[in-house]
PDB file of N, CA and C in Angstrom:
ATOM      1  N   UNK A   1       0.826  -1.196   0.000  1.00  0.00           N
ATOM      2  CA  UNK A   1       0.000   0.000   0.000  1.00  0.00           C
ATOM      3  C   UNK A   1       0.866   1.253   0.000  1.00  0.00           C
ATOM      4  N   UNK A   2       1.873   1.117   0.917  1.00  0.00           N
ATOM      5  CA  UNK A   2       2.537   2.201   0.999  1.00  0.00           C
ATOM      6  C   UNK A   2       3.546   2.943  -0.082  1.00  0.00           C
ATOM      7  N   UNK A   3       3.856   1.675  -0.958  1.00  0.00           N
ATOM      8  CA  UNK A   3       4.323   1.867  -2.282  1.00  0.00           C
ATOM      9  C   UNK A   3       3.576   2.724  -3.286  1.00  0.00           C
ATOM     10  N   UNK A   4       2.727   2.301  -3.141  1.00  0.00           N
ATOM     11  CA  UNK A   4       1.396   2.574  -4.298  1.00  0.00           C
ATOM     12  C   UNK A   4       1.420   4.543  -3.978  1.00  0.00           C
ATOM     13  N   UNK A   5       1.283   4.286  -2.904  1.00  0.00           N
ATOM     14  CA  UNK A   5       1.167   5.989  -2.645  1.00  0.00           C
ATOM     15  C   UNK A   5       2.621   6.487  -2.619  1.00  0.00           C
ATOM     16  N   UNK A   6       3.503   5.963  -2.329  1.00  0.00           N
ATOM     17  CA  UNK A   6       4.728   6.768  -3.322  1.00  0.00           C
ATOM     18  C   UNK A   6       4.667   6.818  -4.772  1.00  0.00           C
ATOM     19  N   UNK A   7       4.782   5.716  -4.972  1.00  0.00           N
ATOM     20  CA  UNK A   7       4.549   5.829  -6.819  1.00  0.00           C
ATOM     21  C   UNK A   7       3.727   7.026  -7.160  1.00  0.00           C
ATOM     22  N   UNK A   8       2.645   7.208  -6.492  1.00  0.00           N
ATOM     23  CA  UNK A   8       1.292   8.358  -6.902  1.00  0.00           C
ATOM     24  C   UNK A   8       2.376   9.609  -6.379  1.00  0.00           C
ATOM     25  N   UNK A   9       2.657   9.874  -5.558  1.00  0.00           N
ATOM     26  CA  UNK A   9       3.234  11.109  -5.091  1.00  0.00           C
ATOM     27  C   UNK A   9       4.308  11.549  -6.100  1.00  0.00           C
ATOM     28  N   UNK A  10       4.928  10.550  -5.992  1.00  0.00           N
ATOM     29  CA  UNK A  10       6.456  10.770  -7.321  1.00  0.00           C
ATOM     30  C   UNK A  10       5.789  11.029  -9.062  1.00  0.00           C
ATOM     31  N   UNK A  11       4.709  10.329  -8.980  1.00  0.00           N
ATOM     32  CA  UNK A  11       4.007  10.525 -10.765  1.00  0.00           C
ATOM     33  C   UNK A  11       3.427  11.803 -10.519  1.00  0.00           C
ATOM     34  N   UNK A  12       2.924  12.051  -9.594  1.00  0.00           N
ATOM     35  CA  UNK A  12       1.755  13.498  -9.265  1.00  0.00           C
ATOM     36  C   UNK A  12       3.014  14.606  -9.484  1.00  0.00           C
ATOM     37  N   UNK A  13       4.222  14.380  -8.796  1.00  0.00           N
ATOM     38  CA  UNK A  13       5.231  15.679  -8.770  1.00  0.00           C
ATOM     39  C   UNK A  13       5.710  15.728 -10.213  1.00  0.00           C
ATOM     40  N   UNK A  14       6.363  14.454 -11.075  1.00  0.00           N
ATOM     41  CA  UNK A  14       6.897  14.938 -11.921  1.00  0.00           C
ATOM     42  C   UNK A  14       5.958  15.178 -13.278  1.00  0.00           C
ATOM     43  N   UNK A  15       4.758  14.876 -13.244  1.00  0.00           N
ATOM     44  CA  UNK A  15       3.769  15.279 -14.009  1.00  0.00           C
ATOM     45  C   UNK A  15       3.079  17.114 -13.975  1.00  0.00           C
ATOM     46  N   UNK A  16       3.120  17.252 -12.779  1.00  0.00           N
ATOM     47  CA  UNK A  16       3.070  18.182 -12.464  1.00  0.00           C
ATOM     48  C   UNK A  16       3.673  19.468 -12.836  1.00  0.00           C
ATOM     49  N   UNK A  17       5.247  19.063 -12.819  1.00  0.00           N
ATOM     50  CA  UNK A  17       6.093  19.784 -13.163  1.00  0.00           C
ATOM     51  C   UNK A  17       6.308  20.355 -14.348  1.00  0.00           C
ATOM     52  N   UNK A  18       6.037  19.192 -15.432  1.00  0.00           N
ATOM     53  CA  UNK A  18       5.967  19.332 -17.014  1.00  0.00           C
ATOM     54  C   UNK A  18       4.835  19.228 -17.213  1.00  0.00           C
ATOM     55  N   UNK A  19       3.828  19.550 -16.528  1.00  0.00           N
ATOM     56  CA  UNK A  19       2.564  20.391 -17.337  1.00  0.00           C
ATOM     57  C   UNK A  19       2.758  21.280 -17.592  1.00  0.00           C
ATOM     58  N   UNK A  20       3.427  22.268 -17.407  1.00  0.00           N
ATOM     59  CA  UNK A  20       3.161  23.528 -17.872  1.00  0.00           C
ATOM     60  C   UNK A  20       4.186  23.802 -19.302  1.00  0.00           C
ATOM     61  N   UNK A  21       4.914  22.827 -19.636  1.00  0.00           N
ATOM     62  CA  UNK A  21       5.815  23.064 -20.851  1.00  0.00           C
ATOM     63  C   UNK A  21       5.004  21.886 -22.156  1.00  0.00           C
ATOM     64  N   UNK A  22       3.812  21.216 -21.441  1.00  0.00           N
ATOM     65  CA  UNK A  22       3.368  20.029 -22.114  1.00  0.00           C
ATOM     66  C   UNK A  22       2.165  20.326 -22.755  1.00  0.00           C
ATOM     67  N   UNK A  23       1.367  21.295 -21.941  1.00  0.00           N
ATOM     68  CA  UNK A  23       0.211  21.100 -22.122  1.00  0.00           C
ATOM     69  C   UNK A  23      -0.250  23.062 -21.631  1.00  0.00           C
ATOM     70  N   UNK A  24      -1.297  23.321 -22.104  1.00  0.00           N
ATOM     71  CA  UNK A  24      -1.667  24.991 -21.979  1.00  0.00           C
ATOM     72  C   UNK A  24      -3.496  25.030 -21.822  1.00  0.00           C
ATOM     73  N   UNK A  25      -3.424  25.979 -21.439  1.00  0.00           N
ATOM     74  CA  UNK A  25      -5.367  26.385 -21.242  1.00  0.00           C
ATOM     75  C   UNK A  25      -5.936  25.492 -19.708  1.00  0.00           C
ATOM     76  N   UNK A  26      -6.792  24.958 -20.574  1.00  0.00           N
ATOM     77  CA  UNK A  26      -8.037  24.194 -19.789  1.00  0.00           C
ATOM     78  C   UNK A  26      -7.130  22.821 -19.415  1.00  0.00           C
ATOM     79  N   UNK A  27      -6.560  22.406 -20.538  1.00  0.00           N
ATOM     80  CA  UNK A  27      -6.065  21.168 -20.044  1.00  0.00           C
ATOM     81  C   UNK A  27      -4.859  21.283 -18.736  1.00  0.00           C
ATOM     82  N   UNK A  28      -3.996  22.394 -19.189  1.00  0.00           N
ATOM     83  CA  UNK A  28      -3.082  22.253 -18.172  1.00  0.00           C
ATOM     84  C   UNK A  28      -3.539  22.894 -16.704  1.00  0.00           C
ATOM     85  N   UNK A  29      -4.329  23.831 -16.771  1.00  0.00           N
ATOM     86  CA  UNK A  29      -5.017  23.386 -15.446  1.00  0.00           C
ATOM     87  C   UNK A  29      -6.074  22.254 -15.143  1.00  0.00           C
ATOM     88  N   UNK A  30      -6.407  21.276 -15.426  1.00  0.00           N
ATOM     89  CA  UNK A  30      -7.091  20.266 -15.118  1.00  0.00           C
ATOM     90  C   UNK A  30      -6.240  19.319 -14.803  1.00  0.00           C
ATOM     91  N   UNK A  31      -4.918  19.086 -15.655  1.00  0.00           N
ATOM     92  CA  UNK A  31      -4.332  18.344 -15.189  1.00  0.00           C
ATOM     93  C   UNK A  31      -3.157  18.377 -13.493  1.00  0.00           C
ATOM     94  N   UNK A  32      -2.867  19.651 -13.965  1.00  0.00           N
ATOM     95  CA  UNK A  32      -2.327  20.592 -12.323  1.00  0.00           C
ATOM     96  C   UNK A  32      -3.643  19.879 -11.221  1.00  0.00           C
ATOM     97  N   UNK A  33      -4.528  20.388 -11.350  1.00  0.00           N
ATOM     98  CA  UNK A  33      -5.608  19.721 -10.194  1.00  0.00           C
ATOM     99  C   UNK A  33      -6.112  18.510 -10.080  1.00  0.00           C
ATOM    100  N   UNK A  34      -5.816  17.959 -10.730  1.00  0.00           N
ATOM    101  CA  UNK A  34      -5.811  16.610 -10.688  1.00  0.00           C
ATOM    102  C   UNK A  34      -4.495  16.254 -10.147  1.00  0.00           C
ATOM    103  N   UNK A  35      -3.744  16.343 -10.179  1.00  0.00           N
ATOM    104  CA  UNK A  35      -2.161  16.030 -10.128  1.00  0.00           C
ATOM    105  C   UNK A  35      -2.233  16.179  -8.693  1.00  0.00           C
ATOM    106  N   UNK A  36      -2.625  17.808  -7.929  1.00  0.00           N
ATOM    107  CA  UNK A  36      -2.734  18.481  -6.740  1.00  0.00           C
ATOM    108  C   UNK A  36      -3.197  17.741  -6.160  1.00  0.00           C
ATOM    109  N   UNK A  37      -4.193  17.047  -6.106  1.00  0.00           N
ATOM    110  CA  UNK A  37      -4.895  16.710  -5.413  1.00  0.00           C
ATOM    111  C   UNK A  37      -4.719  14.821  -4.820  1.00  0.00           C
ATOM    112  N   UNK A  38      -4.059  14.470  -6.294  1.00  0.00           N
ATOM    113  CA  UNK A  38      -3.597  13.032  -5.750  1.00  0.00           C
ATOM    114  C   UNK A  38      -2.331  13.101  -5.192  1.00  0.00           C
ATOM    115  N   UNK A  39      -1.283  13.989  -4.941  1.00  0.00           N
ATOM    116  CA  UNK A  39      -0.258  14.414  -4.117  1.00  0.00           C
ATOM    117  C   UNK A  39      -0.452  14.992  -3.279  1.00  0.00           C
ATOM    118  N   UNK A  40      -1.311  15.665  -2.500  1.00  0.00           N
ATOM    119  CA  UNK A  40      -2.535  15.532  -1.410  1.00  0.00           C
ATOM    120  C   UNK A  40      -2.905  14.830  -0.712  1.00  0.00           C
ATOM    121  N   UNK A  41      -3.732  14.071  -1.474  1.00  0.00           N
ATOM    122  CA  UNK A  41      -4.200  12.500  -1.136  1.00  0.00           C
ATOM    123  C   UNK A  41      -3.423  11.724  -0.101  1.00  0.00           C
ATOM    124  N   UNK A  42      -2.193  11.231  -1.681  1.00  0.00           N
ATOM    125  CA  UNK A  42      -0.927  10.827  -0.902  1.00  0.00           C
ATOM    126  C   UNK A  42      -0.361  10.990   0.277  1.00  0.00           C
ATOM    127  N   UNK A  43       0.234  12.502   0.302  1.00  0.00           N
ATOM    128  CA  UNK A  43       0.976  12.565   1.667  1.00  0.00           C
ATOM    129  C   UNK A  43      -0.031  12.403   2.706  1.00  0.00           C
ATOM    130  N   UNK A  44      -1.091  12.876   2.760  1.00  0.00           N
ATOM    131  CA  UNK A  44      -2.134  12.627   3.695  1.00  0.00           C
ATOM    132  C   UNK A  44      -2.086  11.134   4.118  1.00  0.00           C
ATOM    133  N   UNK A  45      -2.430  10.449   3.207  1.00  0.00           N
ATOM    134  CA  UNK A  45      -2.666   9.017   3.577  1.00  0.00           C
ATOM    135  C   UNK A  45      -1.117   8.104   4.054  1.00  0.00           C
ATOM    136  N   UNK A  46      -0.142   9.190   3.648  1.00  0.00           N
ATOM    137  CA  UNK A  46       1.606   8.692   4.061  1.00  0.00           C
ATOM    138  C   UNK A  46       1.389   9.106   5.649  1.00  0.00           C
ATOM    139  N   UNK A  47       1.167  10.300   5.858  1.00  0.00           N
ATOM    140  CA  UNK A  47       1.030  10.984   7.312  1.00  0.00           C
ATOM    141  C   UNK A  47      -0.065   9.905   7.984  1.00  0.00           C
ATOM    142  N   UNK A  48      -0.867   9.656   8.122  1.00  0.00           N
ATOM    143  CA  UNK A  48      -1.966   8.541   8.665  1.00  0.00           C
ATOM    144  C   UNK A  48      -1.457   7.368   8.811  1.00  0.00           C
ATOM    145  N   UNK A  49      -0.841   6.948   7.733  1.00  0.00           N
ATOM    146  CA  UNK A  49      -0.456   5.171   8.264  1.00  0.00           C
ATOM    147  C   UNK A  49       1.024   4.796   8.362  1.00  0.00           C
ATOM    148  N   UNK A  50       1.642   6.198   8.695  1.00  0.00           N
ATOM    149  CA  UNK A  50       3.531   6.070   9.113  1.00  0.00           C
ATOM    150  C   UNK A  50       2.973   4.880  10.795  1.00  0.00           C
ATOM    151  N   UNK A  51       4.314   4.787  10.747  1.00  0.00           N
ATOM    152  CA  UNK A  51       4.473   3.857  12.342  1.00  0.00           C
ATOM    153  C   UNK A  51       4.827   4.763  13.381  1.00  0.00           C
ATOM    154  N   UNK A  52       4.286   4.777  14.566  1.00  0.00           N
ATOM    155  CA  UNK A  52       4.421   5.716  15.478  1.00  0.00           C
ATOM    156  C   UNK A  52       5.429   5.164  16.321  1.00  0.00           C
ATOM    157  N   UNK A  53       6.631   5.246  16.679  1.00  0.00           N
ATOM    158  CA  UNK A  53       7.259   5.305  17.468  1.00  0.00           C
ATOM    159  C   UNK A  53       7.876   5.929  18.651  1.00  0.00           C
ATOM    160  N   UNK A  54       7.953   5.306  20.079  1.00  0.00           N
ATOM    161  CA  UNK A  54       7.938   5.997  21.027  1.00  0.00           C
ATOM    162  C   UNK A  54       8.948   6.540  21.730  1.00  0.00           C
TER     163      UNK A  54
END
């Protein structure tokens, strides 16, 4: 599981990054928020199921 949401975090950043040299208008903000939001997701759900140590 915890993979899965790196993979998403690492695709969300570098997708992210080259939207704006890839893509213009409507699409490249749709894809920015989309992107935002599953790198979001991610760290959220990284922060929730880390191991707590005491």
């Amino acid at each position: 599981m915890k993979a899965v949401l790196w993979l998403v975090l690492a695709l969300g950043v570098i997708v992210n990054a080259f939207s704006s040299v890839a893509f213009s208008g409507a699409t490249e903000i749709a894809v920015s928020i989309t992107t935002g939001v599953a790198v979001i997701g991610s760290i959220t759900a990284l922060v929730l199921t880390r191991e707590k140590h005491s």
